[in-house]
Each structure stands twice: as structure tokens, then as C-alpha cells.
Protein backbone atom coordinates (compact mmCIF):
# COMPACT_ATOMS: atom_id res chain seq x y z
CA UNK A 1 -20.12 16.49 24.09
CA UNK A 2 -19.70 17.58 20.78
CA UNK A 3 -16.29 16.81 19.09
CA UNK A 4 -14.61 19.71 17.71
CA UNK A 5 -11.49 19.06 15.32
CA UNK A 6 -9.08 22.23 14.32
CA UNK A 7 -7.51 22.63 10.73
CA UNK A 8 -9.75 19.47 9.71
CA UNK A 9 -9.10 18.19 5.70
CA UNK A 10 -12.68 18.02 3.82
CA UNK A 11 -11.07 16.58 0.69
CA UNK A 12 -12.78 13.62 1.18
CA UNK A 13 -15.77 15.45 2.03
CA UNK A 14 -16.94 16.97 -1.32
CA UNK A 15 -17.55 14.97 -4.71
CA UNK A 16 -15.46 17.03 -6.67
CA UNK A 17 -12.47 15.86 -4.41
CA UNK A 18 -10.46 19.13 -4.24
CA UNK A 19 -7.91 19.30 -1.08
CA UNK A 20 -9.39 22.42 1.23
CA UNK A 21 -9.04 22.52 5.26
CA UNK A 22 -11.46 24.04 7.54
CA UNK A 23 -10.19 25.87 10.14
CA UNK A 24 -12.71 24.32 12.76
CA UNK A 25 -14.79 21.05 11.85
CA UNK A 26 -18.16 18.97 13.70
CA UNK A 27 -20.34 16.15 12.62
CA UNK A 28 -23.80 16.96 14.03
CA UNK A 29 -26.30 14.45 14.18
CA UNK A 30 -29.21 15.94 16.45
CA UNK A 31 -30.15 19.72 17.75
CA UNK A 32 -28.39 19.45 20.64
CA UNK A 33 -25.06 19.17 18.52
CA UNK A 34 -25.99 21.91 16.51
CA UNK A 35 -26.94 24.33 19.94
CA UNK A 36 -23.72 23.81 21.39
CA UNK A 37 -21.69 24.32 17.80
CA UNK A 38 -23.64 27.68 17.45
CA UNK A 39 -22.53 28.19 21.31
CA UNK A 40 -18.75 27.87 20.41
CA UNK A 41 -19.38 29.69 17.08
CA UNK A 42 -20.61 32.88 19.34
CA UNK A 43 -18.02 31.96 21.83
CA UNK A 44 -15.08 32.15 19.73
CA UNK A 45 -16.79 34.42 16.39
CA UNK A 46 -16.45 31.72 13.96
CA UNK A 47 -18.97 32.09 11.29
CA UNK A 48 -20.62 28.44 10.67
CA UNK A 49 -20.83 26.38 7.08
CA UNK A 50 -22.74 23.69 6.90
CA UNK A 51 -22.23 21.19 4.63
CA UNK A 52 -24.27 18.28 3.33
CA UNK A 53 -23.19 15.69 0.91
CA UNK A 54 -20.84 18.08 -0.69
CA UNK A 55 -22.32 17.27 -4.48
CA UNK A 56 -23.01 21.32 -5.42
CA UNK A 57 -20.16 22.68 -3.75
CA UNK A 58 -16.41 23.50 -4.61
CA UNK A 59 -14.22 24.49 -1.37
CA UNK A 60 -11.21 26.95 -2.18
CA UNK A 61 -7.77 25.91 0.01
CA UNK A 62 -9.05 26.94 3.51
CA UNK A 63 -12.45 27.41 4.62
CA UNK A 64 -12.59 30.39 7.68
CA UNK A 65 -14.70 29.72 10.42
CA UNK A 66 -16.87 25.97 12.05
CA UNK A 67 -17.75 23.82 9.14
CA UNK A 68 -20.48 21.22 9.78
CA UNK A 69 -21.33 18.24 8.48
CA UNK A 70 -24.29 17.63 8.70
CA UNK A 71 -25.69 13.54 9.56
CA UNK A 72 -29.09 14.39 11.13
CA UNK A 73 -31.27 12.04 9.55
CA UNK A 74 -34.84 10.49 9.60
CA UNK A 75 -38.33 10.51 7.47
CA UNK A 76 -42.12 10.33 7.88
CA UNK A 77 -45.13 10.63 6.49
CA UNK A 78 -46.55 13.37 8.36
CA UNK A 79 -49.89 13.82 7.24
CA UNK A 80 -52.47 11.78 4.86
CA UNK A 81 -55.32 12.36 3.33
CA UNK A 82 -55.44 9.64 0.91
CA UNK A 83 -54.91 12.83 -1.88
CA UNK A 84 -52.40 14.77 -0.34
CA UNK A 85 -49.88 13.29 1.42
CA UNK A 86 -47.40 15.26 3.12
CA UNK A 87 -43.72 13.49 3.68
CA UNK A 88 -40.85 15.19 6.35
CA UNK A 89 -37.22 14.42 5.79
CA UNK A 90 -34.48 15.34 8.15
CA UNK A 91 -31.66 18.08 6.15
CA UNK A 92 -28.80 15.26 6.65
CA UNK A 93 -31.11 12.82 4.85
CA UNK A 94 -30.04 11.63 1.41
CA UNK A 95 -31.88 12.74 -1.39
CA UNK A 96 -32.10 9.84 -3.04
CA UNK A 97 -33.22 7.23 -0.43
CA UNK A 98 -36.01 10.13 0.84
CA UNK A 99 -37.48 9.68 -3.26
CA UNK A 100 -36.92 5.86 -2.87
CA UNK A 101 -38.76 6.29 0.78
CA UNK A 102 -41.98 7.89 -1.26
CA UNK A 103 -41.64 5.12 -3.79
CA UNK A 104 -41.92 2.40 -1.36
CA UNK A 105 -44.73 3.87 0.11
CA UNK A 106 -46.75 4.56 -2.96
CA UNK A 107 -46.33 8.31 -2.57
CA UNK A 108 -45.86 9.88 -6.07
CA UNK A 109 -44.42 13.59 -7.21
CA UNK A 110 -40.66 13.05 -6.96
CA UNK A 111 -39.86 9.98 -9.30
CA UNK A 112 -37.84 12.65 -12.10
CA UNK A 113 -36.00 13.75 -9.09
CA UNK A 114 -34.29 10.75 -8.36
CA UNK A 115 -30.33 9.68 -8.11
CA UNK A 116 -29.85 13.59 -7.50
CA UNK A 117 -26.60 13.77 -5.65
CA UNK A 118 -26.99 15.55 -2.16
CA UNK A 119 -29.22 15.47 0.85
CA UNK A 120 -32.88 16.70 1.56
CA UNK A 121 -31.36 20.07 3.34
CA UNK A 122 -29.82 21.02 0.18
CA UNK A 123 -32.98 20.47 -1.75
CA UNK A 124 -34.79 23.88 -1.44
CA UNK A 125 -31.25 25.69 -1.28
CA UNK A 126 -31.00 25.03 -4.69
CA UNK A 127 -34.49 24.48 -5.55
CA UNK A 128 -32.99 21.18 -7.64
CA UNK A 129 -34.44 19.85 -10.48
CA UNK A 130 -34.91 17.38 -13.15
CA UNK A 131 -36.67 16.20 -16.01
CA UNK A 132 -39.23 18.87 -16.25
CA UNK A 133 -39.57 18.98 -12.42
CA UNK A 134 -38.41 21.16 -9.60
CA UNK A 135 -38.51 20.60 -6.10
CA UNK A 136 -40.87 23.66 -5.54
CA UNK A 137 -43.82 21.99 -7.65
CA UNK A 138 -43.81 20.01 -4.61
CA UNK A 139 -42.72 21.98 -1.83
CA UNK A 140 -44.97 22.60 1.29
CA UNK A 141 -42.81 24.04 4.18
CA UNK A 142 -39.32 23.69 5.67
CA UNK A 143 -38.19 24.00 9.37
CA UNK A 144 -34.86 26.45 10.20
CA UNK A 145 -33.31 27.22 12.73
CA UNK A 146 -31.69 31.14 13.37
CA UNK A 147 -27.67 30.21 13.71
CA UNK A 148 -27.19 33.27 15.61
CA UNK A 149 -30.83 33.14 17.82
CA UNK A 150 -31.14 29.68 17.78
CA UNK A 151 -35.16 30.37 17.27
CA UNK A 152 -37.17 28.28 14.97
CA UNK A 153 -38.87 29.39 11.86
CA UNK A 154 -40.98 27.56 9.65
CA UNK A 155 -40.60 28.46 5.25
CA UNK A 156 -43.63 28.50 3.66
CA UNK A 157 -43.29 28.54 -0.60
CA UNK A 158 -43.79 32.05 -0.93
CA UNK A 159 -41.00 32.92 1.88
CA UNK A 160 -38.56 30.69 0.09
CA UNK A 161 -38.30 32.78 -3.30
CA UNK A 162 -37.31 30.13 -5.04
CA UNK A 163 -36.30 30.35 -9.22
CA UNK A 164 -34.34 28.85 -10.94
CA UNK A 165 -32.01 26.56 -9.24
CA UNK A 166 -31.95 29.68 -6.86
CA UNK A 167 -33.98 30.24 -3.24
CA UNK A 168 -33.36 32.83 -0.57
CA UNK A 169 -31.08 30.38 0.88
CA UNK A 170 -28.56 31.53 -1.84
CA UNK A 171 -28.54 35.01 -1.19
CA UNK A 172 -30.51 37.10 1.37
CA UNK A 173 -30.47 34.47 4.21
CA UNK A 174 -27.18 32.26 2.46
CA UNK A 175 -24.86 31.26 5.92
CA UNK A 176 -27.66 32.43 8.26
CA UNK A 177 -30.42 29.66 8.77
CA UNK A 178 -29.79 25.96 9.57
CA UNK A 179 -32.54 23.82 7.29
CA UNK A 180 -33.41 21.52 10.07
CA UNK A 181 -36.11 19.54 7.84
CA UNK A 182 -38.25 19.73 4.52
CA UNK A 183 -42.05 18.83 4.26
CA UNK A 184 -43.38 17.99 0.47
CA UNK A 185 -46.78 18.03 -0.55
CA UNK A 186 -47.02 14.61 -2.45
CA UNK A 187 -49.66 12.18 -3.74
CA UNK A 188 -51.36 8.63 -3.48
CA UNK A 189 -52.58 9.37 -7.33
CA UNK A 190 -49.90 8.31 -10.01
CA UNK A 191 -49.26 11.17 -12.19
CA UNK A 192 -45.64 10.61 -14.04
CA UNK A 193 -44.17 13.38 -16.34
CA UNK A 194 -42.40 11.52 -19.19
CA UNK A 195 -42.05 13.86 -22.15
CA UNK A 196 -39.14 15.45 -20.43
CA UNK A 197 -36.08 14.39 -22.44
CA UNK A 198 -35.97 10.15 -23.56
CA UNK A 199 -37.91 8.76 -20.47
CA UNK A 200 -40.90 8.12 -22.50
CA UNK A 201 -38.59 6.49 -25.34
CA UNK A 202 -36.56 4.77 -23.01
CA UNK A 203 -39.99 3.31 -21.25
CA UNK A 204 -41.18 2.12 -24.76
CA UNK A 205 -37.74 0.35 -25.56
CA UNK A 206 -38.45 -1.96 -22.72
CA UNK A 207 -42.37 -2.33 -23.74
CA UNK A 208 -43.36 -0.78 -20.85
CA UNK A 209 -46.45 1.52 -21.97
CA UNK A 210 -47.66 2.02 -18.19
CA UNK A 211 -45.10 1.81 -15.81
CA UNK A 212 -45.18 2.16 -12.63
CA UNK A 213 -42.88 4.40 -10.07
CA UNK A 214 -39.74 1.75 -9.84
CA UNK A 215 -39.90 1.44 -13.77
CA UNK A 216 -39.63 5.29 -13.99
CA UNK A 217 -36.91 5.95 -11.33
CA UNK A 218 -35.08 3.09 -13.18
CA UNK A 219 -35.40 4.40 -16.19
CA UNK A 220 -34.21 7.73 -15.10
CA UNK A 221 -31.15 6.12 -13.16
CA UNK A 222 -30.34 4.63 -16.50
CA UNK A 223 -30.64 8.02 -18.72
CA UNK A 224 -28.21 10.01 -15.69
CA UNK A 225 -25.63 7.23 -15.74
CA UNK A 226 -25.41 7.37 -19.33
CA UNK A 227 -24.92 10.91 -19.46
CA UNK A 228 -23.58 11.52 -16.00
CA UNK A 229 -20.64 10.64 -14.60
CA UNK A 230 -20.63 8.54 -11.06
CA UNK A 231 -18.51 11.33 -8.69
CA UNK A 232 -17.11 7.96 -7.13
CA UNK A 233 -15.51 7.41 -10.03
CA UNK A 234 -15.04 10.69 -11.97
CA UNK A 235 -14.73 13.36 -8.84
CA UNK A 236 -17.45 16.03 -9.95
CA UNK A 237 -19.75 18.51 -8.60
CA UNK A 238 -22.82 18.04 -10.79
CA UNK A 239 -23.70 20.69 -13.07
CA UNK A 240 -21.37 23.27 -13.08
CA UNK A 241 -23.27 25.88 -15.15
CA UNK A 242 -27.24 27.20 -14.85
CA UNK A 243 -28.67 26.87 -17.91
CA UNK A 244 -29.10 30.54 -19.01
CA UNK A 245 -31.97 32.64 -20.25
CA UNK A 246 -32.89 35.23 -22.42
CA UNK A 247 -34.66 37.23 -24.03
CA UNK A 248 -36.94 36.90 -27.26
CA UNK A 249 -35.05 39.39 -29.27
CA UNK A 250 -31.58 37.98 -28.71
CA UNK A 251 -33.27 34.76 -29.11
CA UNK A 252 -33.95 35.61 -32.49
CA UNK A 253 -30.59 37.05 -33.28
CA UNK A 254 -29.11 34.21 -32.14
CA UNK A 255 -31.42 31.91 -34.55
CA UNK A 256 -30.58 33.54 -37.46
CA UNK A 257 -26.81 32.87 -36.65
CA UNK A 258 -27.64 29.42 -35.74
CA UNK A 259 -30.45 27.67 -37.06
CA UNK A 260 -30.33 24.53 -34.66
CA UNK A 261 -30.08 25.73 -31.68
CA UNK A 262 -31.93 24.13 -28.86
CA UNK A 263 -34.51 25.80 -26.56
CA UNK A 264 -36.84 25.48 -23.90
CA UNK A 265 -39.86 28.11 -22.21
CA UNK A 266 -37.83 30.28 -19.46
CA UNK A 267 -39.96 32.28 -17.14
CA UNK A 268 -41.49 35.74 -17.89
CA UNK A 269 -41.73 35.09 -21.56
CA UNK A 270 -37.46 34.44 -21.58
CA UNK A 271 -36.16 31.24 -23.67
CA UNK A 272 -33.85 29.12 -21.91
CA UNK A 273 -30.70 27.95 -23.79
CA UNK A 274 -28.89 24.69 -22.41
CA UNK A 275 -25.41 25.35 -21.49
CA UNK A 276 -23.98 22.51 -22.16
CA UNK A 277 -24.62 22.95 -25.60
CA UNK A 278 -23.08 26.59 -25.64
CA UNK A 279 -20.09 25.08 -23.90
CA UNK A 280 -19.80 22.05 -26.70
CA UNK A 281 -20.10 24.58 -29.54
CA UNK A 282 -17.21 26.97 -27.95
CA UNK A 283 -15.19 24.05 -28.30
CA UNK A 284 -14.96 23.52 -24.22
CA UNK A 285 -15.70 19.61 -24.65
CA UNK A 286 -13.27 17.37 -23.44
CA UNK A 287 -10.57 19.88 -23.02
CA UNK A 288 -8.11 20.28 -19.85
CA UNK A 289 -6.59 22.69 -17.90
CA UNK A 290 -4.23 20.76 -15.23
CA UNK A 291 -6.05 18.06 -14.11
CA UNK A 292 -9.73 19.72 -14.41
CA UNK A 293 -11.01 18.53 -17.62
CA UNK A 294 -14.80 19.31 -19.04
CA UNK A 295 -16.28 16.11 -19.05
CA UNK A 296 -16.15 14.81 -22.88
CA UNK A 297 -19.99 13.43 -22.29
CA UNK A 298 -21.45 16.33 -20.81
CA UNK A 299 -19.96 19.65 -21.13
CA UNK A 300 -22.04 20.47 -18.06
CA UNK A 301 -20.07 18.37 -15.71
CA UNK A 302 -16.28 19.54 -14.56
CA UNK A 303 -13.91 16.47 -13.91
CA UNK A 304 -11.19 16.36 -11.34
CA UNK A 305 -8.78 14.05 -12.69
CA UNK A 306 -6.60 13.56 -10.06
CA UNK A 307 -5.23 16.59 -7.85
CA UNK A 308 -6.94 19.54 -9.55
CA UNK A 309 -6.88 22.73 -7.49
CA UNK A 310 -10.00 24.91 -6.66
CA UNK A 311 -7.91 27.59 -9.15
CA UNK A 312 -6.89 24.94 -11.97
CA UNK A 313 -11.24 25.12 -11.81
CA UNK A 314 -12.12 28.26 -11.21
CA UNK A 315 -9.42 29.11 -14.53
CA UNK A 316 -10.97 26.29 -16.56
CA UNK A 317 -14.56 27.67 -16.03
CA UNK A 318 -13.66 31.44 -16.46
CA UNK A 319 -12.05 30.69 -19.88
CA UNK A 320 -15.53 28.85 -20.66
CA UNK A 321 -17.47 31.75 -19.41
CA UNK A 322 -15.02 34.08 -21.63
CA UNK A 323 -15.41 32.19 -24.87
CA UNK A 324 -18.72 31.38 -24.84
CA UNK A 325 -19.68 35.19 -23.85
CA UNK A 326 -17.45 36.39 -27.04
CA UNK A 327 -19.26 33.42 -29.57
CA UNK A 328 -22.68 33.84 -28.27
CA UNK A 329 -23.04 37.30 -26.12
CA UNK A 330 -24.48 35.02 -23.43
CA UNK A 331 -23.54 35.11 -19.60
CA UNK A 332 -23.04 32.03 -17.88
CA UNK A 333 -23.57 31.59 -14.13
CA UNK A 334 -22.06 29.05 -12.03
CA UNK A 335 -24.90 26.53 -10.56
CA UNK A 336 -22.50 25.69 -7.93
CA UNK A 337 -21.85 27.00 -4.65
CA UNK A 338 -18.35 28.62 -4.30
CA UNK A 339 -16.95 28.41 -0.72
């Protein structure tokens, strides 16, 4: 029977280590456990939450309604064709052993995707990415199940909508499906992308001119833990900001103004300016509010320092937003998920 706990503290539950209580709280670790928490849900209209390994997510003081954690866990290799190989992983899988999984098995496509905080559920929510790839480059199907039906329904790419760290998951169908599991189409052929950001320098350093799949997921592991800060040591949630795009004409403007700032190809002809760096040149680097400090490293990355408040945060990020709206006349968008 499943075990249903009232006014339940997540603190420990989320890497950015903010004190929130959910009003009702489950650990579900098969279908069953999910059928009879959607059965109470109806029972006693609670709306559901389901949370993963809490690395994209900051909880305000009380979450309303069933949180659940999700532990339901496994991979395969479902299908292969010596060319196309397709892997499953459960949605309470984590992320990071599924890519080490495909490793092992000399399956390649999601070696710049590796040590990404979170589970394989959370993966097409946010359509995550890294190093010049994104989880739908590889993305084949997902299974979900209807939280108020309980019917099954089975994602295909084009249903998913995904963009830019975005998917339907975020908004149309966001608190209404349960990602049960997610199917990648993958490879036996090696085919690593390495011109994304040092991991070709980094490769070269160590005189590796043809590495393999453990040499490029080290490398990578190397590069994030430089820049990066281990939530088990510095409580964080990840990026805090999308990287924002626009357009070719305020592009432009914004050269003139300044010379070196760096870009990257958005989609539909935008440019896509990193945040980080808007953030650093605002003069957000480093600084504190309470005890939520931008990370001095990565002005990305939002540091709980010890008891910082969903609204010490929230205050921290809206002067960012503010300041770096008045400098630059560019709207930042929080990457993480707001409960």
C-alpha cells in the first residue's frame, strides 16, 4: 500500500536546498504506486507534482496538493539494428548513469550530455542540453500516462514541441501527464561533436587526437566541474537563466555598443546571446542578497549559501532581470521551473 505522508519537508529533496513543505507527499517506484496516488488525488482533489531529482526546480514555502517523488527506475536497449539503436530509460532513472549505460554498451549520441543533474523523466521536459547537443537530436518517443484518465499515450518528436530548453511539458500539458519512460534513437557508429566550447582543446592537452566515448564524457566531467559548482557542495539549481535570443537588428545595435560581445546561431535567423555573460557585465557576479549569492564562477548558477529563502531568490534574480533589461534592453527568462 502506498505510503502517504501529510505536511512532508522536501528541503532535502531539491539541489538548491530551500526549506518548502508539501502538503501531501509519496515515493513511487512502479505503476501501481502511481494508480493508487492518482486514486487519492481524485479522491481527495489534490492536484499531483511530480518531482524527480529536484536539479531544475525551486519550491516556494508550501507546495498545494500530492507531491511525488518519483524512484521508478530501469533501462534497455530496446531495439538494434546494428545502425540505429534505440535505448528505453525509466522517468526515475538518473540521467547520468542512463548516458554512462549507452557508453558501456558502445551506444553513441549522448556523450555531451553527460553529468547533467536530473533524471531521464525530466529530460524531454526541458529538452536539456549541452555542448552543442540537445536531447531532441536524439529523441524517438516517450511513454505518459493521463494523471486524471490514467490512459497511456505514447510522444512522438513532433507531439513534443520541443525548443529551446522548452517542450509541451512546460506549458500546454505542464502538471497533466506522468513521463513514465523515454526511448532515444542512438548509434553503434562513433560520431563525437567536439567544437562545442574547449572539449576539443581539452582532448588535445591530454594527446588524445581520437578518443573514444569514456575520454569524451571525462573530458566533459572535467570542463562542468571547473565551471560548475557540485549542488552537494554549493546547493544550486543549475542554470538559472535561458540563454536569450534576438533579433538581427538589435543584434546589431547591440554590437555597435559593444564590440565583444559573444554570440551563437538562434533559430529562425535570431542570434543567441549567453546570459551569463549579460549577467557578469551588469555587475551580478558574485554578489548577494541574504544568503543567495550569484555564483562568482558562473553567473548562470544561483548559490544557496546556507538558509536562503525561495523570496531572498526570486528578489536576487528579479533585480538581475531588472538591470540587465535597463543595460542591454534584453529579457531574461528563468530556465528553471518555479513551483
Amino acid at each position: 500500500m502506498l505510503k502517504i505522508e501529510k505536511k512532508y519537508n522536501l528541503t532535502k529533496l531539491s539541489t538548491l536546498k530551500v526549506k518548502a513543505v508539501a502538503d501531501f507527499f509519496a515515493v513511487i517506484c512502479n505503476k501501481e504506486d502511481l494508480f493508487e496516488a492518482m486514486e487519492f488525488s481524485k479522491k481527495n482533489k489534490q492536484k499531483i507534482t511530480i518531482l524527480g531529482g529536484g536539479s531544475n526546480i525551486l519550491f516556494k514555502k508550501r507546495v498545494e496538493g500530492l507531491v511525488l517523488k518519483n524512484e521508478i527506475k530501469g533501462m534497455r536497449i530496446a531495439e538494434d539494428d546494428k545502425d540505429r539503436v534505440l535505448v528505453e530509460g525509466l522517468a526515475g532513472e538518473s540521467w547520468s548513469k542512463f548516458v554512462s549505460f549507452t557508453v558501456s554498451h558502445k551506444i553513441y549520441g549522448l556523450e555531451n550530455l553527460f553529468l547533467i543533474y536530473g533524471t531521464v523523466g525530466a529530460a524531454p521536459v526541458q529538452n536539456i542540453g549541452a555542448y552543442g547537443v540537445e536531447l531532441k537530436d536524439v529523441f524517438h518517443h516517450l511513454k505518459a500516462i493521463n494523471l486524471k484518465t490514467g490512459s497511456e499515450r505514447i510522444f512522438s518528436i513532433a507531439d513534443c514541441h520541443f525548443g529551446y530548453r522548452d517542450s509541451i511539458f512546460k506549458n500546454k500539458l505542464k502538471g497533466k501527464y506522468f513521463i513514465y519512460s523515454v526511448t532515444l534513437s542512438l548509434s553503434r557508429k562513433e560520431n563525437f561533436k567536439l567544437d562545442y566550447g574547449s572539449i576539443r582543446e581539452k582532448l588535445e592537452d591530454k594527446g588524445i587526437k581520437e578518443p573514444n566515448a569514456r575520454e569524451v564524457i571525462k573530458v566533459i566531467e572535467e570542463i562542468r566541474n571547473s565551471k560548475l559548482p557540485n549542488p552537494h557542495t554549493f546547493p544550486n539549481a543549475g542554470s538559472f537563466f535561458k540563454n536569450p535570443e534576438i533579433s538581427q537588428t538589435i543584434f546589431k545595435k547591440l554590437l555597435k555598443l559593444y564590440p565583444d560581445i559573444p554570440s551563437f546561431p538562434g533559430v529562425k535567423n535570431k542570434i543567441k546571446i549567453p546570459a551569463a555573460w549579460l549577467i557578469d557585465q551588469a555587475g551580478f557576479k558574485g554578489k548577494k542578497l541574504g544568503a543567495a549569492r550569484v555564483y562568482e564562477k558562473q553567473a548562470l548558477i544561483i548559490i544557496n549559501d546556507g538558509g536562503a529563502s525561495a523570496q531572498q531568490i526570486l528578489r536576487l534574480t528579479d533585480k538581475v532581470k531588472l538591470t540587465v533589461k535597463e543595460k542591454f534592453g534584453i529579457d531574461l527568462k528563468e530556465e528553471i521551473n518555479i513551483i
